[in-house]
N, C-alpha and C. Protein backbone atom coordinates (compact mmCIF):
# COMPACT_ATOMS: atom_id res chain seq x y z
N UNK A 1 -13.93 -35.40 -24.09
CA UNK A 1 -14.58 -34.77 -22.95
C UNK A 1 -13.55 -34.39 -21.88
N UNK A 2 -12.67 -35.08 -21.67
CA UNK A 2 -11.68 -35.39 -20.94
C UNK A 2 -10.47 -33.89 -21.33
N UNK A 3 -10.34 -33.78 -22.00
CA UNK A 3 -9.56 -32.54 -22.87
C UNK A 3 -10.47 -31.66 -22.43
N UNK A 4 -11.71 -31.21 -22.64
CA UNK A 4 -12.30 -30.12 -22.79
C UNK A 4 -12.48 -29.76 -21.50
N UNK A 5 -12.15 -30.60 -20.38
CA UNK A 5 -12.45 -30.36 -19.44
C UNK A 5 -11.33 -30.04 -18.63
N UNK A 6 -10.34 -30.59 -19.13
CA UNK A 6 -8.42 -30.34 -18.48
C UNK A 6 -8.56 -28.58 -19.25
N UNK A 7 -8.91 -28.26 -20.30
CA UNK A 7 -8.64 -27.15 -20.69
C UNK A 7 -9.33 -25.66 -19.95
N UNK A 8 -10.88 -26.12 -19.90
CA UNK A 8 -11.66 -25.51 -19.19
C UNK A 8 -10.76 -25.20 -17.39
N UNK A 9 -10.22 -26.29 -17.25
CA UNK A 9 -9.27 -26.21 -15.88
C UNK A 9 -8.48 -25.28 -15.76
N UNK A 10 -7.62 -25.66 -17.26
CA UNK A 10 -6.71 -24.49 -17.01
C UNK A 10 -6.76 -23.56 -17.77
N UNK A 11 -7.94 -22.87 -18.02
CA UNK A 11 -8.68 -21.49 -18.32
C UNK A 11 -8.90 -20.58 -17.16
N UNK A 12 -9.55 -21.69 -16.28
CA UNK A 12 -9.89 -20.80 -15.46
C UNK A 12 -8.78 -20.56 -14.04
N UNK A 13 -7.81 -21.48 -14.06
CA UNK A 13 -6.78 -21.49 -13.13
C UNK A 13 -5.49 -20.18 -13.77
N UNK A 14 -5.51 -20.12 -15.39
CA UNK A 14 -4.65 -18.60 -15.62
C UNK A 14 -4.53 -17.74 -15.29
N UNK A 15 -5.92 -16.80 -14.80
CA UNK A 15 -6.06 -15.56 -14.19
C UNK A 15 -5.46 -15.60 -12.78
N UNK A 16 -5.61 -16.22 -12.00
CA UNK A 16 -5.21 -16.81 -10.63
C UNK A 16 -3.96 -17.11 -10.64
N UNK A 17 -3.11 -17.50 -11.72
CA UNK A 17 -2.00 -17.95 -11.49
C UNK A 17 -0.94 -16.76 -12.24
N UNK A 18 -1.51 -16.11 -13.03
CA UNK A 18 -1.08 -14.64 -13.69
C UNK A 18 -0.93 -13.15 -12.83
N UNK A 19 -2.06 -13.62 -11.72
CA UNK A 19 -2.09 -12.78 -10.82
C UNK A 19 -0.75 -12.88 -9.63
N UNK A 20 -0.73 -14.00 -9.10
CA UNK A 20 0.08 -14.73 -8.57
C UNK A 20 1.63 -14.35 -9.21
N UNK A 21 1.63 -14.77 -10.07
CA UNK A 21 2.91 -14.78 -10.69
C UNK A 21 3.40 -12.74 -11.08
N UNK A 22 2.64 -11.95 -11.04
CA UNK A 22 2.37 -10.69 -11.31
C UNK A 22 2.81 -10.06 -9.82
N UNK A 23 2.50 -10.81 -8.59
CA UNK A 23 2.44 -10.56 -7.54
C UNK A 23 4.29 -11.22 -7.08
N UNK A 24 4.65 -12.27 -7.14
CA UNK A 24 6.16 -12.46 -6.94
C UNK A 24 6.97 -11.82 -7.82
N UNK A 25 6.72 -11.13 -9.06
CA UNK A 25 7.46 -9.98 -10.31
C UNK A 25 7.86 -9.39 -9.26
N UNK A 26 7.04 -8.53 -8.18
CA UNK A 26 6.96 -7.06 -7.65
C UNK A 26 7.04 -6.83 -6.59
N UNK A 27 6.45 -7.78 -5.88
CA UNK A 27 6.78 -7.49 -4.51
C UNK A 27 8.33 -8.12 -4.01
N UNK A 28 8.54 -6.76 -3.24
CA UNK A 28 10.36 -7.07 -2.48
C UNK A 28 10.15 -8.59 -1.62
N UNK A 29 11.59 -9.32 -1.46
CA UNK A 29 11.64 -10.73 -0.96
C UNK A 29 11.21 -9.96 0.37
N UNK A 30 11.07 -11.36 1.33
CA UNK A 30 10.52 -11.03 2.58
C UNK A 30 11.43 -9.91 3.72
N UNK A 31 12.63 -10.52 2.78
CA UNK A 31 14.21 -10.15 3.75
C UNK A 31 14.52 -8.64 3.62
N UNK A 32 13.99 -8.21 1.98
CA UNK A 32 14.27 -6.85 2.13
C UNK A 32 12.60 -5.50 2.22
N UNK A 33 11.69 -6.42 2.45
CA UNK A 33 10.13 -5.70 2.48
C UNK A 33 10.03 -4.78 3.36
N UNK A 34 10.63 -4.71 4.26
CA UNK A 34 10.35 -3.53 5.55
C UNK A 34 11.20 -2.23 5.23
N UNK A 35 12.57 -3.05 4.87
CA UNK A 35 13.80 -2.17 4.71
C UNK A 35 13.20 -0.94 3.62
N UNK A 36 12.99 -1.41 2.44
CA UNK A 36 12.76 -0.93 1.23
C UNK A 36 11.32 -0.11 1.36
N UNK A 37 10.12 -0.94 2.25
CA UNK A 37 9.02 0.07 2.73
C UNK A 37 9.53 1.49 3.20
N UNK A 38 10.14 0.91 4.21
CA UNK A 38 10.38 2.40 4.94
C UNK A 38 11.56 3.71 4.16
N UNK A 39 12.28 2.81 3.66
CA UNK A 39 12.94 3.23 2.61
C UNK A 39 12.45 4.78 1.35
N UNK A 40 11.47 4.01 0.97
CA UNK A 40 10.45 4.95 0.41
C UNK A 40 9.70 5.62 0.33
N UNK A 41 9.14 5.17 1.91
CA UNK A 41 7.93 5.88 2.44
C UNK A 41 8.78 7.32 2.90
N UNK A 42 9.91 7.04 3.58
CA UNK A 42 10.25 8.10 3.85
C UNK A 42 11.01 9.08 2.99
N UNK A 43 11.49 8.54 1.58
CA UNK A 43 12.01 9.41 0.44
C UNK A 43 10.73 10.14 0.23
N UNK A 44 9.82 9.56 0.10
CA UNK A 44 8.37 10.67 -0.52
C UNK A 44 7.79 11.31 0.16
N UNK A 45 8.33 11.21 1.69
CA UNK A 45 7.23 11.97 2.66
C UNK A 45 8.95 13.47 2.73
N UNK A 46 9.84 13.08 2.61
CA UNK A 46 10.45 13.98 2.98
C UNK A 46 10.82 14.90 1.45
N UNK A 47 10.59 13.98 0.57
CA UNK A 47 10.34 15.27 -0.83
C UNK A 47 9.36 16.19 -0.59
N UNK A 48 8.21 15.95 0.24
CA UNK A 48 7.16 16.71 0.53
C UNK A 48 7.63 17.47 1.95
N UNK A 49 8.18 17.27 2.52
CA UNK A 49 8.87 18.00 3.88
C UNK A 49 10.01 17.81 4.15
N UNK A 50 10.93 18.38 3.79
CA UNK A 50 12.03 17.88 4.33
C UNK A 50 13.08 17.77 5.61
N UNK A 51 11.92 18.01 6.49
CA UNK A 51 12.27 18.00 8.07
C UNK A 51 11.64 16.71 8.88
N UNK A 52 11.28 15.84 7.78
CA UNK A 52 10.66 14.28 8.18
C UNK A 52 12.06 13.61 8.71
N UNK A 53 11.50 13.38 10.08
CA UNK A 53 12.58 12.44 10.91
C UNK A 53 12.69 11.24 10.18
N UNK A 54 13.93 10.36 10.98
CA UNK A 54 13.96 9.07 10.69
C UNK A 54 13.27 7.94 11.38
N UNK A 55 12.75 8.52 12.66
CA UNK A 55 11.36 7.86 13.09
C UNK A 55 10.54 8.05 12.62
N UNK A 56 10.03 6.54 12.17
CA UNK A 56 8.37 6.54 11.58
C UNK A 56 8.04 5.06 11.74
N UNK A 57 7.08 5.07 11.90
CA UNK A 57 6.31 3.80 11.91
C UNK A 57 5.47 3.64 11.03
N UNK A 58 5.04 2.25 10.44
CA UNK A 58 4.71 1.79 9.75
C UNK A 58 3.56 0.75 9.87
N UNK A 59 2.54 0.83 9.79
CA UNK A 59 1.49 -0.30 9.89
C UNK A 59 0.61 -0.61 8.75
N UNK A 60 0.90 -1.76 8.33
CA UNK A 60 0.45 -2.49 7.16
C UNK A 60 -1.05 -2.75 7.77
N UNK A 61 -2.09 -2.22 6.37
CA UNK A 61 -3.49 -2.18 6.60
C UNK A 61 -4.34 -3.40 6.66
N UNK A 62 -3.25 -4.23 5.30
CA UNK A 62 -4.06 -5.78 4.63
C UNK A 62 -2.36 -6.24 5.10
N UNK A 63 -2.73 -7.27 5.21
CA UNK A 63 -1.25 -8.27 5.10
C UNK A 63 -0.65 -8.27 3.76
N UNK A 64 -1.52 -8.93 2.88
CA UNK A 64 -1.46 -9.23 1.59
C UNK A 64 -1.61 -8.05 0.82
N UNK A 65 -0.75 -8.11 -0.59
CA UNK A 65 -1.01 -6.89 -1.96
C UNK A 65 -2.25 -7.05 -2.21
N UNK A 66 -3.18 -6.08 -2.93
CA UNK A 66 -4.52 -6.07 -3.41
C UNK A 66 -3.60 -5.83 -4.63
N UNK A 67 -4.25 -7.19 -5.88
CA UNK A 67 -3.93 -7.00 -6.85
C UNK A 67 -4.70 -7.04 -8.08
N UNK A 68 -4.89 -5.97 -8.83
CA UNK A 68 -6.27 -5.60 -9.85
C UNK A 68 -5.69 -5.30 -11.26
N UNK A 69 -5.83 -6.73 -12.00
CA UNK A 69 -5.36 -7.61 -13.16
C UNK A 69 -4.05 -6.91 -13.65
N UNK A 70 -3.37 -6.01 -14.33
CA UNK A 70 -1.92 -6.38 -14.36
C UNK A 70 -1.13 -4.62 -13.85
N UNK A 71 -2.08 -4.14 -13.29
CA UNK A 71 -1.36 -3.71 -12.40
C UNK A 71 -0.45 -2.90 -11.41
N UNK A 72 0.79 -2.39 -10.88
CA UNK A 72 1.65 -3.24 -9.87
C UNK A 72 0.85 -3.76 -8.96
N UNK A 73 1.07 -4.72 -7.65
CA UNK A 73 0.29 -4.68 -6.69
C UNK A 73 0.38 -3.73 -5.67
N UNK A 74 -0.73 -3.28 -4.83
CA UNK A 74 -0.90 -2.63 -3.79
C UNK A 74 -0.82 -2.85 -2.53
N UNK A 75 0.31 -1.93 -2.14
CA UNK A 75 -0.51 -2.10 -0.28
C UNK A 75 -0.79 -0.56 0.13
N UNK A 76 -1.39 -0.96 1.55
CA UNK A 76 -2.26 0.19 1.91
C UNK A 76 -1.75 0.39 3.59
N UNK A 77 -1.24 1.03 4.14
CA UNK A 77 -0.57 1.65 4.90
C UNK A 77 -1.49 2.65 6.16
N UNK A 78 -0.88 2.65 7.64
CA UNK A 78 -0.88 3.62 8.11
C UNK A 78 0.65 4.36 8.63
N UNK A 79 0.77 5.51 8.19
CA UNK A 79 2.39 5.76 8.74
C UNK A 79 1.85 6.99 9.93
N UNK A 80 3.42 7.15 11.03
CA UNK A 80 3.16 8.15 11.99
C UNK A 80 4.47 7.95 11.64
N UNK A 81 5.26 9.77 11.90
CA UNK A 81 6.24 10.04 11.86
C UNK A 81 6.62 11.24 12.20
N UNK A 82 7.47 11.95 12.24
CA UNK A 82 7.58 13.45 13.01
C UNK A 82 8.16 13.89 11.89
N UNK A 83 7.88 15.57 12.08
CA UNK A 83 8.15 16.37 11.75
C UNK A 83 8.80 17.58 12.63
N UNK A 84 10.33 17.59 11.69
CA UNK A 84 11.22 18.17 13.24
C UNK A 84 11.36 17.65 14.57
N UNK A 85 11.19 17.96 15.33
CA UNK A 85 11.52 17.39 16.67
C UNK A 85 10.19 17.30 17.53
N UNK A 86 9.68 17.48 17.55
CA UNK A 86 8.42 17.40 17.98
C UNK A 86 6.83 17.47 17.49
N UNK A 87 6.69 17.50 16.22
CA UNK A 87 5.65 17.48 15.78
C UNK A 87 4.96 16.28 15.04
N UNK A 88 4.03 15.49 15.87
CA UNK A 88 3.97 13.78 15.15
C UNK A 88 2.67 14.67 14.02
N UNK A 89 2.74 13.14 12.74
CA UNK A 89 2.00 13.68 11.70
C UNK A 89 1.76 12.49 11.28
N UNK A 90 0.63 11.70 10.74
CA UNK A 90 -0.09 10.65 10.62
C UNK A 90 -1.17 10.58 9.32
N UNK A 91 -0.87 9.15 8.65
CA UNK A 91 -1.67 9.69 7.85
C UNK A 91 -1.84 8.11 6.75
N UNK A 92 -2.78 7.76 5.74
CA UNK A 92 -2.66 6.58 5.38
C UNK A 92 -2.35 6.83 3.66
N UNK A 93 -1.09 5.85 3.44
CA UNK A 93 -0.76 5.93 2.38
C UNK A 93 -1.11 4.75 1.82
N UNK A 94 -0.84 4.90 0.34
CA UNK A 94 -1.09 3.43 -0.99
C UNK A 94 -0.02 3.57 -1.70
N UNK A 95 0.78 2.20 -1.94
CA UNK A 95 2.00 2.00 -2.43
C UNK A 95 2.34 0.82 -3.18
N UNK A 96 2.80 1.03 -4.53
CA UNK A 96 2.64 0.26 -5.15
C UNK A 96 4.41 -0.73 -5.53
N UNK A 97 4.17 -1.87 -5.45
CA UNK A 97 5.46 -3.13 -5.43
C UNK A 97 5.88 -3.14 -6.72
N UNK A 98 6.97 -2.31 -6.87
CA UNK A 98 7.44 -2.19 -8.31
C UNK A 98 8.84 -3.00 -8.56
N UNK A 99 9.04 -3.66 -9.43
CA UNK A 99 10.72 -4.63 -9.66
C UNK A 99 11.50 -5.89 -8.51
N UNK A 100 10.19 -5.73 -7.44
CA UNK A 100 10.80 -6.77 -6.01
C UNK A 100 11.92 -5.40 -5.77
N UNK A 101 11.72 -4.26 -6.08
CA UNK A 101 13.08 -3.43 -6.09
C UNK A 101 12.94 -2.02 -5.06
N UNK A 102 11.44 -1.44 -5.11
CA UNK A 102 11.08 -0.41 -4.70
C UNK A 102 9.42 -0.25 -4.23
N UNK A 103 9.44 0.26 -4.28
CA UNK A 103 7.20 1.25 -3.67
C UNK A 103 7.57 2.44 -4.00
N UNK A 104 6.33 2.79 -4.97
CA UNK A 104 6.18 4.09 -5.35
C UNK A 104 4.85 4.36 -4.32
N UNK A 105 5.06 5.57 -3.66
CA UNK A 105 4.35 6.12 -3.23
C UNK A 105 2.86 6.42 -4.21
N UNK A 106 1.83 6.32 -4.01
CA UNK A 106 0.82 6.70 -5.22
C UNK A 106 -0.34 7.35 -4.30
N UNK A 107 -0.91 7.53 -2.95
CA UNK A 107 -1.63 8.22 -2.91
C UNK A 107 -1.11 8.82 -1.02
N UNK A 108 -1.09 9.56 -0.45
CA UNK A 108 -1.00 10.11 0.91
C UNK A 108 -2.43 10.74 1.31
N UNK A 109 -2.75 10.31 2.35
CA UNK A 109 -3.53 11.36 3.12
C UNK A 109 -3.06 12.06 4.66
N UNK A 110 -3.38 12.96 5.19
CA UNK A 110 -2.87 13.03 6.03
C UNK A 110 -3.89 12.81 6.76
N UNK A 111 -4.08 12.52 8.85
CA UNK A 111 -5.35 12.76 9.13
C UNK A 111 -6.19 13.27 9.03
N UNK A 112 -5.44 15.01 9.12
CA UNK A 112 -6.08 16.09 9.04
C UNK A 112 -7.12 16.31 7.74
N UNK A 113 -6.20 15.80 6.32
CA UNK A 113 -7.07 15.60 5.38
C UNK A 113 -8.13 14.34 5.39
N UNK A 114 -7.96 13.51 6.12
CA UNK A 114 -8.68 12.55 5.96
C UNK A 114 -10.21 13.01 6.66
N UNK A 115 -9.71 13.43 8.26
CA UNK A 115 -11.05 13.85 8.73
C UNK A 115 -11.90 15.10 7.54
N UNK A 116 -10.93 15.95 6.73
CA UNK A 116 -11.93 17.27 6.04
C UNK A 116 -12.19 16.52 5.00
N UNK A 117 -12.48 15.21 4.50
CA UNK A 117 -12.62 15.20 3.25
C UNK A 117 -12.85 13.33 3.33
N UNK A 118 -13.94 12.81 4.02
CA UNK A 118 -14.20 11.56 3.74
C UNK A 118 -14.46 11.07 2.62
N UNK A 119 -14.61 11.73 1.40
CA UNK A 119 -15.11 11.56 -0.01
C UNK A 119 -13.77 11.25 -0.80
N UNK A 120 -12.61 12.27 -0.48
CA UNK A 120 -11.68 11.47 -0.76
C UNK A 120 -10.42 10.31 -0.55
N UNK A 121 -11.04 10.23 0.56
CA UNK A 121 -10.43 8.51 1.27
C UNK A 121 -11.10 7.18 0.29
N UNK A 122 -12.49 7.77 0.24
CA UNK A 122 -13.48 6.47 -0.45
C UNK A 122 -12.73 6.72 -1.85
N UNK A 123 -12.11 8.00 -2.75
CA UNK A 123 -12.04 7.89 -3.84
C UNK A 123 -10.54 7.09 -3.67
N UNK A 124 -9.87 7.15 -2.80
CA UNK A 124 -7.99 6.41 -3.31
C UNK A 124 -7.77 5.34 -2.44
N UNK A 125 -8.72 4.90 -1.88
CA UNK A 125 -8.77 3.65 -0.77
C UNK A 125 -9.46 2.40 -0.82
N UNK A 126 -9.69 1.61 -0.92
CA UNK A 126 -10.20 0.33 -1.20
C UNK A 126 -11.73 0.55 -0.13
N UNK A 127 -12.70 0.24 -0.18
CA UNK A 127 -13.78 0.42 0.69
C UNK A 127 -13.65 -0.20 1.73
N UNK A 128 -13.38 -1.34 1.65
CA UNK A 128 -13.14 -2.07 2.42
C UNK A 128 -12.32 -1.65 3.86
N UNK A 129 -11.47 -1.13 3.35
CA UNK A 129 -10.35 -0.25 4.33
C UNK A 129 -10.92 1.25 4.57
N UNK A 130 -11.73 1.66 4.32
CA UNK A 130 -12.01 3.03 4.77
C UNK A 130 -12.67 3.35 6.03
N UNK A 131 -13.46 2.68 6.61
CA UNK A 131 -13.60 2.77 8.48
C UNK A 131 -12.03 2.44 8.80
N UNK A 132 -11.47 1.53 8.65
CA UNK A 132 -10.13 1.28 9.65
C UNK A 132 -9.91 3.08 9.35
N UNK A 133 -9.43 3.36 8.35
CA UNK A 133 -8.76 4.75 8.23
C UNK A 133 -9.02 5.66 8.70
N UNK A 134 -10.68 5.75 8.83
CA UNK A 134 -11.56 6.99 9.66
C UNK A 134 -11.10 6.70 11.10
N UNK A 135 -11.15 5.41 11.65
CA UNK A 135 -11.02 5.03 12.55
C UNK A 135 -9.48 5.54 13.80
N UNK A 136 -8.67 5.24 12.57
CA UNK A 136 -7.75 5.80 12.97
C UNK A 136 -7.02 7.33 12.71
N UNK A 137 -7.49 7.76 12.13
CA UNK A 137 -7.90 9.88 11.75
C UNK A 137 -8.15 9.93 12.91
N UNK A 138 -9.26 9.21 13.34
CA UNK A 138 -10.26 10.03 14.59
C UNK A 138 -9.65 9.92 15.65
N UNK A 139 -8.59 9.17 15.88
CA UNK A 139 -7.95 8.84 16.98
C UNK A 139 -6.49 9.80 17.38
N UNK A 140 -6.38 10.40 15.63
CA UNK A 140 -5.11 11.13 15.93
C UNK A 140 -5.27 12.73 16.69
């Protein structure tokens, strides 16, 4: 009984600890997480423009990766940053923790798209997070 029940334990403690362990694979150490965020965020925003300043800011949506069984994990982003010298541009991205090494960019919105198109925020955004996002569209 005693067995079946240590096993049943650690049946159900695998997924949780696979996840876990899936989650320190990928995500950058603490020391290089900002560096390497911004790092990337701004390689992919300036493949798409290449007059993206080196000011930008960065605001993490969840603290924590959202991680959905194997994977990379996710985070979910608001960035503001300029374009050229005077033109700020805002918008919420999803980025995924690849090698503890990098973030691939995987989805952008901009405000502008966010306010024309609430249908597709709900389709590349966690629900959960989609008022914060409107929230902050509406503000830009």
């Amino acid at each position: 009984m005693k067995r079946r029940l240590l096993s049943l334990a650690l049946m159900l403690a695998l997924p949780a600890f696979a996840q876990s362990s899936h989650v320190d694979a990928n995500v950058p150490d603490e020391k290089d997480f900002q560096t390497f965020l911004k790092r990337d965020v701004l390689a992919y925003l300036r493949a798409k423009q290449p007059s993206v300043g080196d000011d930008i800011q960065i605001e993490l949506l969840r603290d924590a990766p959202t991680q959905s069984g194997v994977s990379y994990p996710k985070y979910y982003a608001w960035v503001r940053f300029k374009l050229g010298v005077m033109k700020q541009q805002q918008g919420a991205v999803r980025l995924a923790a690849i090698e503890k090494l990098r973030f691939d960019v995987t989805d952008f919105m901009s405000a502008a798209d966010i306010k024309a198109d609430v249908q597709a925020v709900e389709r590349a955004f966690p629900r959960a997070l989609v008022p914060a996002i409107l929230a902050k569209a509406a503000q830009s």
